[in-house]
N, C-alpha and C. Protein backbone atom coordinates (compact mmCIF):
# COMPACT_ATOMS: atom_id res chain seq x y z
N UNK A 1 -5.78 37.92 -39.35
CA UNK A 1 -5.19 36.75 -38.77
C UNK A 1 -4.46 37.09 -37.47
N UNK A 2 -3.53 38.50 -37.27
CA UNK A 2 -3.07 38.34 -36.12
C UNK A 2 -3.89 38.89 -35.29
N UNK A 3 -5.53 39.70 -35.66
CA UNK A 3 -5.95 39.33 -34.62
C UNK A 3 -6.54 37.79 -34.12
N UNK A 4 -6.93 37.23 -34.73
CA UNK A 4 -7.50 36.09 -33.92
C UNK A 4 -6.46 35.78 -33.15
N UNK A 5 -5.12 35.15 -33.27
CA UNK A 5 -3.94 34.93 -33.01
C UNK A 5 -3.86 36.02 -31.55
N UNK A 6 -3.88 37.20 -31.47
CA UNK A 6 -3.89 37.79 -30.36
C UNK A 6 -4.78 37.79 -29.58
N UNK A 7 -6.19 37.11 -29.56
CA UNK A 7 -7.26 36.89 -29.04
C UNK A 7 -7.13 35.58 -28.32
N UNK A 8 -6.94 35.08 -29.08
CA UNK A 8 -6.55 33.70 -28.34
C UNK A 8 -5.54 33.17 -27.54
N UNK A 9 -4.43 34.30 -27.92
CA UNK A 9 -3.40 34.70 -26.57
C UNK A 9 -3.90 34.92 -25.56
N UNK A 10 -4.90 35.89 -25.62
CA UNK A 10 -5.19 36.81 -24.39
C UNK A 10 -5.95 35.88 -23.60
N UNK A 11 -7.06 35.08 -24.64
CA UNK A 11 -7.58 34.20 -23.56
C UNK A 11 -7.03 33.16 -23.15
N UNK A 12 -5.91 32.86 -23.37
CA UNK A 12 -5.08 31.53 -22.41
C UNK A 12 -4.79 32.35 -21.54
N UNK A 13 -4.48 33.01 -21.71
CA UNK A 13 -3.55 33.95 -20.32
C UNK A 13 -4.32 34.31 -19.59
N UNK A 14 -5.94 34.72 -20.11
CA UNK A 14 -6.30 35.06 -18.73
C UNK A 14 -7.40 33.61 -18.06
N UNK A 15 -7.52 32.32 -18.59
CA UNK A 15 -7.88 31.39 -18.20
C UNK A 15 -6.90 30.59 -17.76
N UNK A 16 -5.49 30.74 -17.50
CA UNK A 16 -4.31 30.64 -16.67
C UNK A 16 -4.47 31.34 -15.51
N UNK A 17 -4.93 32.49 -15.54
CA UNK A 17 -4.64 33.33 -14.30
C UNK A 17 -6.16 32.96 -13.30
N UNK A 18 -7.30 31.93 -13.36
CA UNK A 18 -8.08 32.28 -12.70
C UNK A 18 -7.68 31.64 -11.15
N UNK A 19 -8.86 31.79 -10.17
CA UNK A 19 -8.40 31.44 -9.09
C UNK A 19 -8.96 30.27 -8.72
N UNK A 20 -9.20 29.68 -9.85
CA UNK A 20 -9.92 28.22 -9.64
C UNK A 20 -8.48 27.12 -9.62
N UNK A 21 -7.67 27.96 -9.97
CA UNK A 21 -6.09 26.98 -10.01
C UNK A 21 -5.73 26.81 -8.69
N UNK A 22 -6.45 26.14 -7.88
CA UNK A 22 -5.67 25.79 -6.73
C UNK A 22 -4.87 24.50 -6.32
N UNK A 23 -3.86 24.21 -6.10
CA UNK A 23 -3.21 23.15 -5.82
C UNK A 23 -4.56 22.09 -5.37
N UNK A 24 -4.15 21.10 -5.62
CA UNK A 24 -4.73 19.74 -4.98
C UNK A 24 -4.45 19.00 -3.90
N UNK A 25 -5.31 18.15 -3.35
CA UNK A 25 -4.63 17.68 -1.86
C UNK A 25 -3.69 17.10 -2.19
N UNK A 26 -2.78 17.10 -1.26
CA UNK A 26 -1.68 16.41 -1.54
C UNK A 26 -1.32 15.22 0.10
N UNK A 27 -0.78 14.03 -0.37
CA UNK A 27 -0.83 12.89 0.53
C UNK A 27 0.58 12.78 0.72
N UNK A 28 0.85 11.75 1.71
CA UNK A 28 2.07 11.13 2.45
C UNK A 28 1.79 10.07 2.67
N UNK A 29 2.55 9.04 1.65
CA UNK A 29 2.21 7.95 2.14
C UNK A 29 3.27 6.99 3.09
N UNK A 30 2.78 5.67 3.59
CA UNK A 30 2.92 5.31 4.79
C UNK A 30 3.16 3.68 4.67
N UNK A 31 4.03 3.41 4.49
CA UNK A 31 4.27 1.57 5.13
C UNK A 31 3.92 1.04 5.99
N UNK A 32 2.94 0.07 6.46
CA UNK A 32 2.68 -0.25 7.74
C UNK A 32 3.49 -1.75 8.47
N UNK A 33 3.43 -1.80 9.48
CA UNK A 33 3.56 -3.48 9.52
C UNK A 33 2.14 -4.38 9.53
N UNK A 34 2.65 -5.39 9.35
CA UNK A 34 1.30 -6.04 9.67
C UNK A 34 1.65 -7.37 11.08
N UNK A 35 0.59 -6.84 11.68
CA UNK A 35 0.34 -7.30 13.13
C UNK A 35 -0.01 -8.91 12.88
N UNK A 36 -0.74 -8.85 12.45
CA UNK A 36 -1.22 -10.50 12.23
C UNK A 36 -1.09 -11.21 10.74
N UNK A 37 -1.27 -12.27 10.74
CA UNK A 37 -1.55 -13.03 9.54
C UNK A 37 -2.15 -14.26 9.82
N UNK A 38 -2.89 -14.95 8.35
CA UNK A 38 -3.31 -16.37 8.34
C UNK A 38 -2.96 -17.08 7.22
N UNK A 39 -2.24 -17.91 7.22
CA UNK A 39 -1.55 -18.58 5.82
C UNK A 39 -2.21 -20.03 6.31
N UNK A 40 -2.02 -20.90 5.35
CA UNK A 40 -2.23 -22.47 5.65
C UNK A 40 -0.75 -22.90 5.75
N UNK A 41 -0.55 -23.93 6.15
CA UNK A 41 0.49 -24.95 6.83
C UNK A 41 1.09 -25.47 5.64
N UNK A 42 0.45 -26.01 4.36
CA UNK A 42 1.18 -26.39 3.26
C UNK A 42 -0.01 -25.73 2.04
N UNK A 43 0.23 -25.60 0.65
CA UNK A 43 -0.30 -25.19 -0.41
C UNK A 43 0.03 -26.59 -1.24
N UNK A 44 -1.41 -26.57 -1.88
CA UNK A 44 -1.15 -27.39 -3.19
C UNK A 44 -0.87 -26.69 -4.67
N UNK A 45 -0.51 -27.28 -5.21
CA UNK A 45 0.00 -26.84 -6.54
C UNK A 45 -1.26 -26.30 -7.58
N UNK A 46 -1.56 -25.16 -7.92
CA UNK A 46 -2.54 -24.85 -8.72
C UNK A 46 -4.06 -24.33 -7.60
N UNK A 47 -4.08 -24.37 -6.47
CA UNK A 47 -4.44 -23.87 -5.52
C UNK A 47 -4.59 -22.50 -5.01
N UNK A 48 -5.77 -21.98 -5.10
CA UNK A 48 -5.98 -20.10 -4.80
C UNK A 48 -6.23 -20.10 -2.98
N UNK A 49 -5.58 -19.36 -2.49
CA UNK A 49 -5.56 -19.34 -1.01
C UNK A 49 -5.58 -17.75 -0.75
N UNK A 50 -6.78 -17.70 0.04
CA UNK A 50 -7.11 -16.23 0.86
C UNK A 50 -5.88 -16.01 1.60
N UNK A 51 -4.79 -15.02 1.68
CA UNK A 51 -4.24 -14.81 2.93
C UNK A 51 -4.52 -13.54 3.47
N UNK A 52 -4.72 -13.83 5.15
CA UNK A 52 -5.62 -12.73 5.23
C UNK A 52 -4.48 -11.65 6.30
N UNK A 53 -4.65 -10.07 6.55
CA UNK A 53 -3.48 -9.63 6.93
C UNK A 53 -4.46 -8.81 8.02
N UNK A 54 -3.98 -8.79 9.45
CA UNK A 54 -4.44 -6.89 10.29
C UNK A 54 -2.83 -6.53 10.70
N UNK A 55 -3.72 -5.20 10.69
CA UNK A 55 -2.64 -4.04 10.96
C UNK A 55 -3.35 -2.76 11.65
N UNK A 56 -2.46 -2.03 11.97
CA UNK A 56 -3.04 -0.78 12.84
C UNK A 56 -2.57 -0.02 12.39
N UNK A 57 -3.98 1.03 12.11
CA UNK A 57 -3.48 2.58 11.43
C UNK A 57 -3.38 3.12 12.93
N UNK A 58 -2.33 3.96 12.46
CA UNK A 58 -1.66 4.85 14.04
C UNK A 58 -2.70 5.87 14.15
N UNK A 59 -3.39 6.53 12.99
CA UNK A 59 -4.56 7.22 13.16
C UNK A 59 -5.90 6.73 12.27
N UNK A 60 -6.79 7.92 12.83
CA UNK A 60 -8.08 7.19 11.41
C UNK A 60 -7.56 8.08 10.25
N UNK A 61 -6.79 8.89 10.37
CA UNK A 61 -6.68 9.76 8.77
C UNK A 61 -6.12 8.82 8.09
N UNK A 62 -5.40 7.79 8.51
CA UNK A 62 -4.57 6.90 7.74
C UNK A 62 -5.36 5.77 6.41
N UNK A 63 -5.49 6.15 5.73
CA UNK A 63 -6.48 5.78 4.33
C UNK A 63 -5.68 4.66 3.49
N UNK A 64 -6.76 3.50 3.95
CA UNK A 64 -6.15 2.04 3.42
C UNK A 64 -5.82 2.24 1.72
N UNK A 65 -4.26 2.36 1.23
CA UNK A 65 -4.08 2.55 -0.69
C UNK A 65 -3.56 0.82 -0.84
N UNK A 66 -3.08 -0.43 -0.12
CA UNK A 66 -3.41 -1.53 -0.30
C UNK A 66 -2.56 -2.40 0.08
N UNK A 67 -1.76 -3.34 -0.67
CA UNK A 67 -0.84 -4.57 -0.15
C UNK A 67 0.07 -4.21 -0.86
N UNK A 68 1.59 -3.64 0.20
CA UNK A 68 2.36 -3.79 -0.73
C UNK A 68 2.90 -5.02 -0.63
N UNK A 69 3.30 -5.37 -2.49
CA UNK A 69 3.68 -6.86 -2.16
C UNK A 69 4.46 -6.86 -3.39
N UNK A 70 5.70 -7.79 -3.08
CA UNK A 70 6.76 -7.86 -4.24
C UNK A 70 7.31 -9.21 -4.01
N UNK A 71 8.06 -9.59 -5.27
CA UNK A 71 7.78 -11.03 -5.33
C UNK A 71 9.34 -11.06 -6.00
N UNK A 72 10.26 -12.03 -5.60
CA UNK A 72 11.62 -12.22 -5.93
C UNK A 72 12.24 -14.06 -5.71
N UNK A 73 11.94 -14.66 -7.15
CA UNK A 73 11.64 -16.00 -6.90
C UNK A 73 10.95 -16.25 -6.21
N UNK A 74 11.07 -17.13 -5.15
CA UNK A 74 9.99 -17.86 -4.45
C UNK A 74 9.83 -16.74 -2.97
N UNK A 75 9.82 -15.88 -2.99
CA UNK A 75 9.95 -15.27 -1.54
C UNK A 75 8.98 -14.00 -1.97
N UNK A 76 8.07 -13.52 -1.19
CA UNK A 76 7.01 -12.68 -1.16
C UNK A 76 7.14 -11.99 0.20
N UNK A 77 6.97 -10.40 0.01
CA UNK A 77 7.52 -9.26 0.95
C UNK A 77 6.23 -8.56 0.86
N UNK A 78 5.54 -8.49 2.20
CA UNK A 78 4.22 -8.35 2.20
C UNK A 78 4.65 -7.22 3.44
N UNK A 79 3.90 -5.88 2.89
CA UNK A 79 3.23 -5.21 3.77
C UNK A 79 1.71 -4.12 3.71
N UNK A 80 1.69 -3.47 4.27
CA UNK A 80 0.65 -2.67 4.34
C UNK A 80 0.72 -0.68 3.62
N UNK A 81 0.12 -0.41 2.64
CA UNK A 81 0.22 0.96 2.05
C UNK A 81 -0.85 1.55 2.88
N UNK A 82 -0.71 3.02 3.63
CA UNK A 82 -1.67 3.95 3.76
C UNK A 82 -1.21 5.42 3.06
N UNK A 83 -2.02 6.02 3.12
CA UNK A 83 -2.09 7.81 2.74
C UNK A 83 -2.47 8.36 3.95
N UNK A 84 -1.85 9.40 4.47
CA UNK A 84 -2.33 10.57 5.12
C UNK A 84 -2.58 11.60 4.12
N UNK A 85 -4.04 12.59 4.42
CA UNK A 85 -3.27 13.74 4.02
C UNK A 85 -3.06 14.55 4.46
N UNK A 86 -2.10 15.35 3.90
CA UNK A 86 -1.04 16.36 4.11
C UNK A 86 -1.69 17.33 4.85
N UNK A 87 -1.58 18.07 5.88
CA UNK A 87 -2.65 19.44 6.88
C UNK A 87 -3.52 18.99 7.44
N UNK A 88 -3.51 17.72 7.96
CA UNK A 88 -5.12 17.24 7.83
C UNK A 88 -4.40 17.14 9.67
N UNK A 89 -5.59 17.50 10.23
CA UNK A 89 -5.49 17.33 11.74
C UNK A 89 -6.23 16.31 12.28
N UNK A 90 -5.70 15.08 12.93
CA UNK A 90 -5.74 13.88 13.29
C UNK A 90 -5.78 14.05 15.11
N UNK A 91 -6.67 13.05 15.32
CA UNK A 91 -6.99 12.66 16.66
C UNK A 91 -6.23 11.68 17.09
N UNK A 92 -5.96 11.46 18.83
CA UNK A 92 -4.60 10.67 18.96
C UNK A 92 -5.41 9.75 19.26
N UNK A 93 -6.62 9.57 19.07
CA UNK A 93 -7.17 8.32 19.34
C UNK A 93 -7.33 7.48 18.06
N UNK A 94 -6.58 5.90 18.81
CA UNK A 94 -6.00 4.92 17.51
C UNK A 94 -7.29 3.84 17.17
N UNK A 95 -7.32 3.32 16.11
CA UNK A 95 -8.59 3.07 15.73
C UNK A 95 -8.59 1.99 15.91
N UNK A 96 -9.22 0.93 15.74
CA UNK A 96 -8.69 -1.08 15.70
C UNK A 96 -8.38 -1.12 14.80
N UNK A 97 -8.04 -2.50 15.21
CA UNK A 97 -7.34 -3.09 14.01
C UNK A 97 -8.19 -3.06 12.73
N UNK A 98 -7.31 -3.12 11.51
CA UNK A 98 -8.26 -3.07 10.03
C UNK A 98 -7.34 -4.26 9.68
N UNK A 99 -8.51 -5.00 8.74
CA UNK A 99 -7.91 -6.37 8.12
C UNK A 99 -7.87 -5.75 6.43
N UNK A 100 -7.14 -6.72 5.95
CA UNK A 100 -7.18 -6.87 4.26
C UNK A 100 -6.27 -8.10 4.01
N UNK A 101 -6.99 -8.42 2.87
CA UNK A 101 -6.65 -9.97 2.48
C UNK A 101 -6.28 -9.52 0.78
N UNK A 102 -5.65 -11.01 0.46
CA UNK A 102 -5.39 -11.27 -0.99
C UNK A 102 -5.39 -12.53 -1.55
N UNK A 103 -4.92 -12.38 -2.83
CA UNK A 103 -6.01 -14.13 -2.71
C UNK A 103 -3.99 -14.87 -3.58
N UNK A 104 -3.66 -15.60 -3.02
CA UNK A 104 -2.29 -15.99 -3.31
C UNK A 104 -2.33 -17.65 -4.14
N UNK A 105 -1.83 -17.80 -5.33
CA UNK A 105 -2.15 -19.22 -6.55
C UNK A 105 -0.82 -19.70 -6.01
N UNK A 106 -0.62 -21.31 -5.70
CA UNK A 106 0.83 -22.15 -5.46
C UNK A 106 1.11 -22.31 -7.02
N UNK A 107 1.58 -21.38 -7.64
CA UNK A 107 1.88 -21.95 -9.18
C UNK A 107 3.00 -22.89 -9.66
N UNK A 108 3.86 -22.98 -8.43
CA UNK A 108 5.34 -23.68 -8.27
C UNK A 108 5.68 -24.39 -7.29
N UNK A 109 6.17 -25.54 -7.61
CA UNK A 109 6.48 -26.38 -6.18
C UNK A 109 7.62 -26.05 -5.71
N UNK A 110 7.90 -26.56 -4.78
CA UNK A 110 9.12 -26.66 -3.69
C UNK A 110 8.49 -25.54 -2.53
N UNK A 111 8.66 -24.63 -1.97
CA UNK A 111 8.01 -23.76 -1.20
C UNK A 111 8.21 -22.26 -1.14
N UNK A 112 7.19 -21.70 -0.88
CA UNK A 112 7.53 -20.34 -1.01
C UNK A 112 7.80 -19.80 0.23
N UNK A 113 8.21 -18.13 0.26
CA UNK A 113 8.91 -17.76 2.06
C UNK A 113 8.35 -16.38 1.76
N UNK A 114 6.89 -15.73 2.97
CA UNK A 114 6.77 -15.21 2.76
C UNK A 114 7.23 -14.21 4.04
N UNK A 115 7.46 -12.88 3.85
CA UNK A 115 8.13 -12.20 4.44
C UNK A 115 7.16 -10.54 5.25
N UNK A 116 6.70 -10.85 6.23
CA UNK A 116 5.95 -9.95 6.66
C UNK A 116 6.37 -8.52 7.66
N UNK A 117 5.69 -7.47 6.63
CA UNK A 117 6.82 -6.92 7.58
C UNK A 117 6.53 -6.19 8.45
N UNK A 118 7.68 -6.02 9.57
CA UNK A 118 6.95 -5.95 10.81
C UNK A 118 7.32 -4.46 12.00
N UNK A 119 7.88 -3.50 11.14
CA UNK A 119 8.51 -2.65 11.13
C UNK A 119 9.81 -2.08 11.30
N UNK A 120 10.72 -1.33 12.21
CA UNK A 120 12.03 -0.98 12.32
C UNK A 120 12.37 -0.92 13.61
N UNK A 121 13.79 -1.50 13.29
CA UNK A 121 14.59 -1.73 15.05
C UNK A 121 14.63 -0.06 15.17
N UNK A 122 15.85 -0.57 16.35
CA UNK A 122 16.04 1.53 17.22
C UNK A 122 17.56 1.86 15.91
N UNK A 123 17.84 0.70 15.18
CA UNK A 123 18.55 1.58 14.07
C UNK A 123 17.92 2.10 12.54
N UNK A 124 16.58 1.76 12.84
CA UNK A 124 16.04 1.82 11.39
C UNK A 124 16.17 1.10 10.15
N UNK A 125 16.27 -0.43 10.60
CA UNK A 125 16.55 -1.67 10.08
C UNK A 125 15.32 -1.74 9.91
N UNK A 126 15.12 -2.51 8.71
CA UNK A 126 13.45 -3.09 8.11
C UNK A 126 13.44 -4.57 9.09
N UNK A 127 12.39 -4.63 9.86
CA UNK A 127 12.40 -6.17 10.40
C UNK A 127 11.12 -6.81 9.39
N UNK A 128 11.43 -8.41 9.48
CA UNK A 128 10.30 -8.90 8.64
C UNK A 128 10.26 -10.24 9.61
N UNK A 129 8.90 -11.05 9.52
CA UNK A 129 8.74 -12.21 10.09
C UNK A 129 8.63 -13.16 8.68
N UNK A 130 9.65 -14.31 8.71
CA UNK A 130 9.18 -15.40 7.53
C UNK A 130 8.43 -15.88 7.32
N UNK A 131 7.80 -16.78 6.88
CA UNK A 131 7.04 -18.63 7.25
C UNK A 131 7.36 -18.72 5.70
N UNK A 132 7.82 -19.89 5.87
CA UNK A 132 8.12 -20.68 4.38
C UNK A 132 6.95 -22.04 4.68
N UNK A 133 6.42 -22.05 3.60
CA UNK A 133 5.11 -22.89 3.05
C UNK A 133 5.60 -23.68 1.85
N UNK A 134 5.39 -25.10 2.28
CA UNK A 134 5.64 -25.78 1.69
C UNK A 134 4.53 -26.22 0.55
N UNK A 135 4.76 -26.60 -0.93
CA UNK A 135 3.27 -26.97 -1.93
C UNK A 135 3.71 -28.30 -2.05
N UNK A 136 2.34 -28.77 -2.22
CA UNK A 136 2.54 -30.08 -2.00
C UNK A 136 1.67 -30.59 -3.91
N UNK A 137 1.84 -31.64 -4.24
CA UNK A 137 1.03 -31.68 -5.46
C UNK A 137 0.20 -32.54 -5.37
């Protein structure tokens, strides 16, 4: 028994030690603003609406991970997620604009305020642009 027991030591330890253990890429991710938007003027109640968003990756390494979006009563804080990764050597040439959309339900009346954001003053204040949308039934 203690050999098997010492056999099977030995082989964790030495399938621990191979050199196939190499770290994984590792990312940095990235808040963007978003440059544009398209909302409608009023929402009806029970109503699915595309809203559609561009933004500019500062490089092409910058790898679309999606919408960030958070929701606090009626007010929605919309921006943009990317990944760099980490060592990765990037060209200073900036790419166009990239769009992404989401698809937004009026599940509640009175109106919602959505909050886009649009990056940081020279103190490192979060700026955001509103539009409050009114649902209509």
């Amino acid at each position: 028994m203690k050999k098997i027991l010492l056999l099977f030591a030995l082989m964790t330890v030495l399938i621990s030690c191979t050199k196939d253990n190499v770290p994984s890429d590792t990312y940095t991710f990235h808040v963007l603003p978003v440059e544009s938007y398209e909302v409608p003027a009023t929402f009806t109640l029970g109503q699915t609406y595309e809203i559609k968003l561009k933004y500019q990756k500062p490089t092409a390494c910058h790898l679309y991970q999606g919408i960030y979006y958070t929701k606090d009563f009626n007010t929605r804080t919309i921006a943009i997620q990317t990944a760099v990764k980490d060592n990765e050597v990037c060209t200073t040439e900036v790419p166009p604009l990239s769009e992404a959309s989401f698809n937004f339900i009026a599940s509640e009346t009175g109106s919602y305020i959505f909050k886009f954001y649009k990056g940081k003053d020279t103190d490192g204040t979060n700026l955001f642009e509103e539009v409050e949308i009114q649902v209509t039934e």
